[in-house]
N, C-alpha and C. Protein backbone atom coordinates (compact mmCIF):
# COMPACT_ATOMS: atom_id res chain seq x y z
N UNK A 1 19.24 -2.69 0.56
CA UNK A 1 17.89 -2.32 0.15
C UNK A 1 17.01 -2.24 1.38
N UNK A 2 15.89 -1.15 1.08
CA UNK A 2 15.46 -0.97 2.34
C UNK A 2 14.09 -0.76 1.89
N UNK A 3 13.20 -2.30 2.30
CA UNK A 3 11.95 -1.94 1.85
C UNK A 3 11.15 -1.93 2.98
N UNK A 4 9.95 -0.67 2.52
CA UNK A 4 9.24 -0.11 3.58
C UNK A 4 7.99 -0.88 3.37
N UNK A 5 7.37 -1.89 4.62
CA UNK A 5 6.66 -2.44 5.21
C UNK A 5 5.53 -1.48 5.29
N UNK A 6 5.96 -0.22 5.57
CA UNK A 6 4.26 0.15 6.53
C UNK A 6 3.65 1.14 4.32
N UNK A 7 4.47 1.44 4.05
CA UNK A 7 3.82 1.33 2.19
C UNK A 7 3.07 0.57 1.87
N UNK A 8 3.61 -0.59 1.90
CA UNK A 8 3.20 -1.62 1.14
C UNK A 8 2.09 -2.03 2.52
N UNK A 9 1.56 -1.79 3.23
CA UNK A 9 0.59 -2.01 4.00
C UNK A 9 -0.71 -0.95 3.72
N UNK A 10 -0.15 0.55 3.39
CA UNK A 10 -1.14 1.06 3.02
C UNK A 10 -1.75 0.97 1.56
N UNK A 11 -0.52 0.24 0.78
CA UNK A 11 -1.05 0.13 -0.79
C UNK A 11 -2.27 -1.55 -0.47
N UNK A 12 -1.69 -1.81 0.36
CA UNK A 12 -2.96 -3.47 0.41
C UNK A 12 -4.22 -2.66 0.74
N UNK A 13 -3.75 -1.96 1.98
CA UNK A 13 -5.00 -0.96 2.33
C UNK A 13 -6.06 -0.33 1.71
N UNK A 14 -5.23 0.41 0.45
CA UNK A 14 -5.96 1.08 -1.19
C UNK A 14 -6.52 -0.31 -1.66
N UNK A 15 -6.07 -1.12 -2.01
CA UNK A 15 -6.77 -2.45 -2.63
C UNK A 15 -7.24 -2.82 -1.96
N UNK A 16 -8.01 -3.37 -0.62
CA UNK A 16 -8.99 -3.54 0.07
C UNK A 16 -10.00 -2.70 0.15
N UNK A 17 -9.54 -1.53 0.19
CA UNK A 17 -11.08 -0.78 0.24
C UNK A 17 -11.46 0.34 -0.78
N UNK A 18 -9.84 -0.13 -1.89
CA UNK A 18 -10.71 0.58 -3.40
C UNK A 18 -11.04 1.47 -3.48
N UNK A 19 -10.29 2.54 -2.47
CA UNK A 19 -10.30 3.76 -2.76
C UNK A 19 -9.56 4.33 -1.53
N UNK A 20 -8.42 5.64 -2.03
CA UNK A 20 -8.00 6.46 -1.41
C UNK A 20 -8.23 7.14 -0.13
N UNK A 21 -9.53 7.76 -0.57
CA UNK A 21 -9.90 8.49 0.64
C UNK A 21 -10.67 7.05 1.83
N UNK A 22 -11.03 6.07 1.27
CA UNK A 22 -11.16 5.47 2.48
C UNK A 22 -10.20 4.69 3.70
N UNK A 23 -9.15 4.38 2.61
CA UNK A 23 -8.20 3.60 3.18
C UNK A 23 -7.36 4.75 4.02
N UNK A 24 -7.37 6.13 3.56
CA UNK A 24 -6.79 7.31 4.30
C UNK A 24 -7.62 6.89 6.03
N UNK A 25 -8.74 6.93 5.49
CA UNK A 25 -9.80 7.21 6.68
C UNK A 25 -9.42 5.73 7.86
N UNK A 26 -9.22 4.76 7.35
CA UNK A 26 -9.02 3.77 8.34
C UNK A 26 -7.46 3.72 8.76
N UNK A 27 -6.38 3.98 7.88
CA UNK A 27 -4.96 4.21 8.40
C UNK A 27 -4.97 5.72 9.45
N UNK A 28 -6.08 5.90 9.63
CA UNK A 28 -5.98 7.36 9.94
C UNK A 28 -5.26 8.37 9.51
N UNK A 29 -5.41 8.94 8.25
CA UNK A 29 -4.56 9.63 7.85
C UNK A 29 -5.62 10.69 7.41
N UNK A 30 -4.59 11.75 6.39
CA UNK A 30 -5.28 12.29 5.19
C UNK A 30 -5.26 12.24 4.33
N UNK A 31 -6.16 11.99 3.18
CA UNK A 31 -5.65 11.70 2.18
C UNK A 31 -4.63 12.38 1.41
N UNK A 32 -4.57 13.71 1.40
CA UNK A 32 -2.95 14.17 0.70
C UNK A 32 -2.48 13.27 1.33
N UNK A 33 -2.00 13.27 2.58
CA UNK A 33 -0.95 12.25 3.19
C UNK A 33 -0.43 11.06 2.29
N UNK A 34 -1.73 10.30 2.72
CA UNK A 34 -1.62 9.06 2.00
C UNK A 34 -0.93 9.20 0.35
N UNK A 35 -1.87 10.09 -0.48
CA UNK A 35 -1.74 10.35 -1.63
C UNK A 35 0.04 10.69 -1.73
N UNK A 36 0.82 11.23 -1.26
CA UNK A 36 1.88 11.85 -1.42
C UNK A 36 2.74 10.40 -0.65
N UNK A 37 2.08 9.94 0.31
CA UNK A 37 3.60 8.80 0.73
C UNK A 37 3.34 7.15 -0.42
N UNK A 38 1.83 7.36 -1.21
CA UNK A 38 2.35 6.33 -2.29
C UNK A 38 2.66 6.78 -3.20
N UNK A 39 2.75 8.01 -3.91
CA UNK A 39 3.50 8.89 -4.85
C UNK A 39 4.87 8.75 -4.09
N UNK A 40 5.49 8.71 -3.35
CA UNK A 40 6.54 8.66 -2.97
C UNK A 40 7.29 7.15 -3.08
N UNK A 41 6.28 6.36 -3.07
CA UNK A 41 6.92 4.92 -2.65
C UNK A 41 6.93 4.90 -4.94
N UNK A 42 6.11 5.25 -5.38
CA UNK A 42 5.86 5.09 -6.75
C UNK A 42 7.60 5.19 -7.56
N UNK A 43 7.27 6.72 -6.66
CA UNK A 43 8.43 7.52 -7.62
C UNK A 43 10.04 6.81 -6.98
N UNK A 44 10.20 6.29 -5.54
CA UNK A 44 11.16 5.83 -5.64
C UNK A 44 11.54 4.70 -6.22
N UNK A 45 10.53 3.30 -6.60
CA UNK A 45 11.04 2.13 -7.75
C UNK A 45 10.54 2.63 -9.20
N UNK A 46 10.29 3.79 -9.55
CA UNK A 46 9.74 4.33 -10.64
C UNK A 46 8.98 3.59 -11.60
N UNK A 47 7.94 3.39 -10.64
CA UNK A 47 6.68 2.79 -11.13
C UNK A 47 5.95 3.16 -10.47
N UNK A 48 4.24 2.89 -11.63
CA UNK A 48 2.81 3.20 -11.40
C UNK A 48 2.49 1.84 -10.91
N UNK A 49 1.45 1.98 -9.47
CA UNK A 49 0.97 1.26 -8.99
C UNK A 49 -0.56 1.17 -9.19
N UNK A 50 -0.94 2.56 -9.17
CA UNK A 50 -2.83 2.66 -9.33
C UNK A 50 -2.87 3.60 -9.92
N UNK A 51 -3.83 3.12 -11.01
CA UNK A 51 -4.58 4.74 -11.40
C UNK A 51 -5.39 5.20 -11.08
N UNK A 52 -5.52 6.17 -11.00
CA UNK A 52 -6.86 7.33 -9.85
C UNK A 52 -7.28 7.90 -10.69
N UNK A 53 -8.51 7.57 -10.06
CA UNK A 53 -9.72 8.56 -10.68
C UNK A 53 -11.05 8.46 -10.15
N UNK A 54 -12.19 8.97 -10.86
CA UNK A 54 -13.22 9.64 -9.97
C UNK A 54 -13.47 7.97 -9.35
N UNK A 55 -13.57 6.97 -9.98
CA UNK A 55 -14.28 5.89 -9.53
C UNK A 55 -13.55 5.04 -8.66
N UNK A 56 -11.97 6.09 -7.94
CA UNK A 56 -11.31 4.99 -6.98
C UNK A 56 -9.99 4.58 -7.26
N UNK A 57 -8.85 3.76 -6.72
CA UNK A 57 -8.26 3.98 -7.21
C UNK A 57 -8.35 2.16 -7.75
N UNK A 58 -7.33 1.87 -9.04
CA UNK A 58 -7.21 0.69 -9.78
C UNK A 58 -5.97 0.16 -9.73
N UNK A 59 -5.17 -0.92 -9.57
CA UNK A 59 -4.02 -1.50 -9.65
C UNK A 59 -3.78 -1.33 -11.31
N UNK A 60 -2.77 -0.88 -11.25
CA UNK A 60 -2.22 -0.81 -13.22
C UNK A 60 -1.58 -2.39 -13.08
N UNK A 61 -0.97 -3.30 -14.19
CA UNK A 61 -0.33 -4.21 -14.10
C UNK A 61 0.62 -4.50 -13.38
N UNK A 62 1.71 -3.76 -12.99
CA UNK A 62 2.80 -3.68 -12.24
C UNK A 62 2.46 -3.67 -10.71
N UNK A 63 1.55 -3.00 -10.37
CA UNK A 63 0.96 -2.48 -9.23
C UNK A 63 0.20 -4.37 -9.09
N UNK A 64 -0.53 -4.79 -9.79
CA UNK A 64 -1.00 -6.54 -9.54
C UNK A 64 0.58 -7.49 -9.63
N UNK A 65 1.37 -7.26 -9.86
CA UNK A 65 2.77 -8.26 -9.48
C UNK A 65 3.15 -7.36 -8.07
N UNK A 66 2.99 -6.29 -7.79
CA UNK A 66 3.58 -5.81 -6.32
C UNK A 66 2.80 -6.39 -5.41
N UNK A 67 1.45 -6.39 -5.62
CA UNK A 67 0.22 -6.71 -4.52
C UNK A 67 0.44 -8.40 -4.18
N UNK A 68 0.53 -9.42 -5.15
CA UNK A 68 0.96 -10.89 -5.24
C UNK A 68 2.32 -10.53 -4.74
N UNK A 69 3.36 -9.92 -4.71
CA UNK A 69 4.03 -10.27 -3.97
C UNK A 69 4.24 -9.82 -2.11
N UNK A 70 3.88 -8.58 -2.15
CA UNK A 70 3.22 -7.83 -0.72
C UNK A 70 2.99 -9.07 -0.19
N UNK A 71 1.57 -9.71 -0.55
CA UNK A 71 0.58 -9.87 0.74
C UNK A 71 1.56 -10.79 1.64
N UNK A 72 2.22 -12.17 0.71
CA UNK A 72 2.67 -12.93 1.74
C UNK A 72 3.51 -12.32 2.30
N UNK A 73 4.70 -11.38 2.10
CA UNK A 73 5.54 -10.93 3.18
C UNK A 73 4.82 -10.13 3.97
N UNK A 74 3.95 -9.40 3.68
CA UNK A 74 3.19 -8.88 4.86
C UNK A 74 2.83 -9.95 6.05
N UNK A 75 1.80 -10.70 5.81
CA UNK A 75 1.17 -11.74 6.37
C UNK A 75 2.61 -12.70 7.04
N UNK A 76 3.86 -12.50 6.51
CA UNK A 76 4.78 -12.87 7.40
C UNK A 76 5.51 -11.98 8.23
N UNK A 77 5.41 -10.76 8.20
CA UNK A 77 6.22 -9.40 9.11
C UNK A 77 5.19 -9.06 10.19
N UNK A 78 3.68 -9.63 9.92
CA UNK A 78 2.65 -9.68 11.03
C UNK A 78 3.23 -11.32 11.96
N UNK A 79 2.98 -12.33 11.39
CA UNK A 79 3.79 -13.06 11.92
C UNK A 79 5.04 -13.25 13.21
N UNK A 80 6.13 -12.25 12.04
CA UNK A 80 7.26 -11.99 13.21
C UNK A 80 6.85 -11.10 14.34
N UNK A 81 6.52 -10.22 13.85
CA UNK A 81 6.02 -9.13 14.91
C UNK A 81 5.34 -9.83 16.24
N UNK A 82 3.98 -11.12 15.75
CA UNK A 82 3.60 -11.36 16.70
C UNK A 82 4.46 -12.27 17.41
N UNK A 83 5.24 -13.21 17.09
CA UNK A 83 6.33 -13.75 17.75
C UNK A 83 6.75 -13.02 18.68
N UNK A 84 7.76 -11.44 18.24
CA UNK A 84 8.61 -10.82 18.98
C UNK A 84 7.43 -10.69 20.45
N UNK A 85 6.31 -10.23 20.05
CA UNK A 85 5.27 -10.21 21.50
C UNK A 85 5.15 -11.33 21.99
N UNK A 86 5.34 -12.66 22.18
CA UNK A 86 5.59 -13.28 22.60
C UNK A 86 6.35 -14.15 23.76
């Protein structure tokens, strides 16, 4: 299994700043971009993470058990990372 870290960094990203086009704007991206690589991360465990719409995007239920589990391995792959600089 091969789970992608920098996803699940931009989906914390969408839930921090609660909306698409902003979290595009600070990952530096575009939002198609963005929009199409979490449609991508969606469609490969075939699940909905957020629903979109005019007011932003929302964690659906499934999408709040991914986010509780994200943060701490995130907050530990920042961790290793800073080790390896070390």
């Amino acid at each position: 299994m091969e789970l992608d870290l920098k996803r699940l960094h931009q989906v914390m990203t969408i839930v921090r700043t609660g909306s698409i086009s902003r979290a595009a704007d600070e990952l530096h991206m575009t939002q198609p971009a963005l929009s199409r690589s979490i449609s991508a991360l969606e469609e490969k465990y075939n699940v909905r993470i957020f629903d979109r719409g005019r007011g932003g995007a929302s964690l659906t239920a499934s999408g709040k058990l991914i986010v509780a589990e994200a943060e701490p391995l995130l907050r530990q792959a920042r961790s290793v990372e800073h080790n390896f600089r070390l």
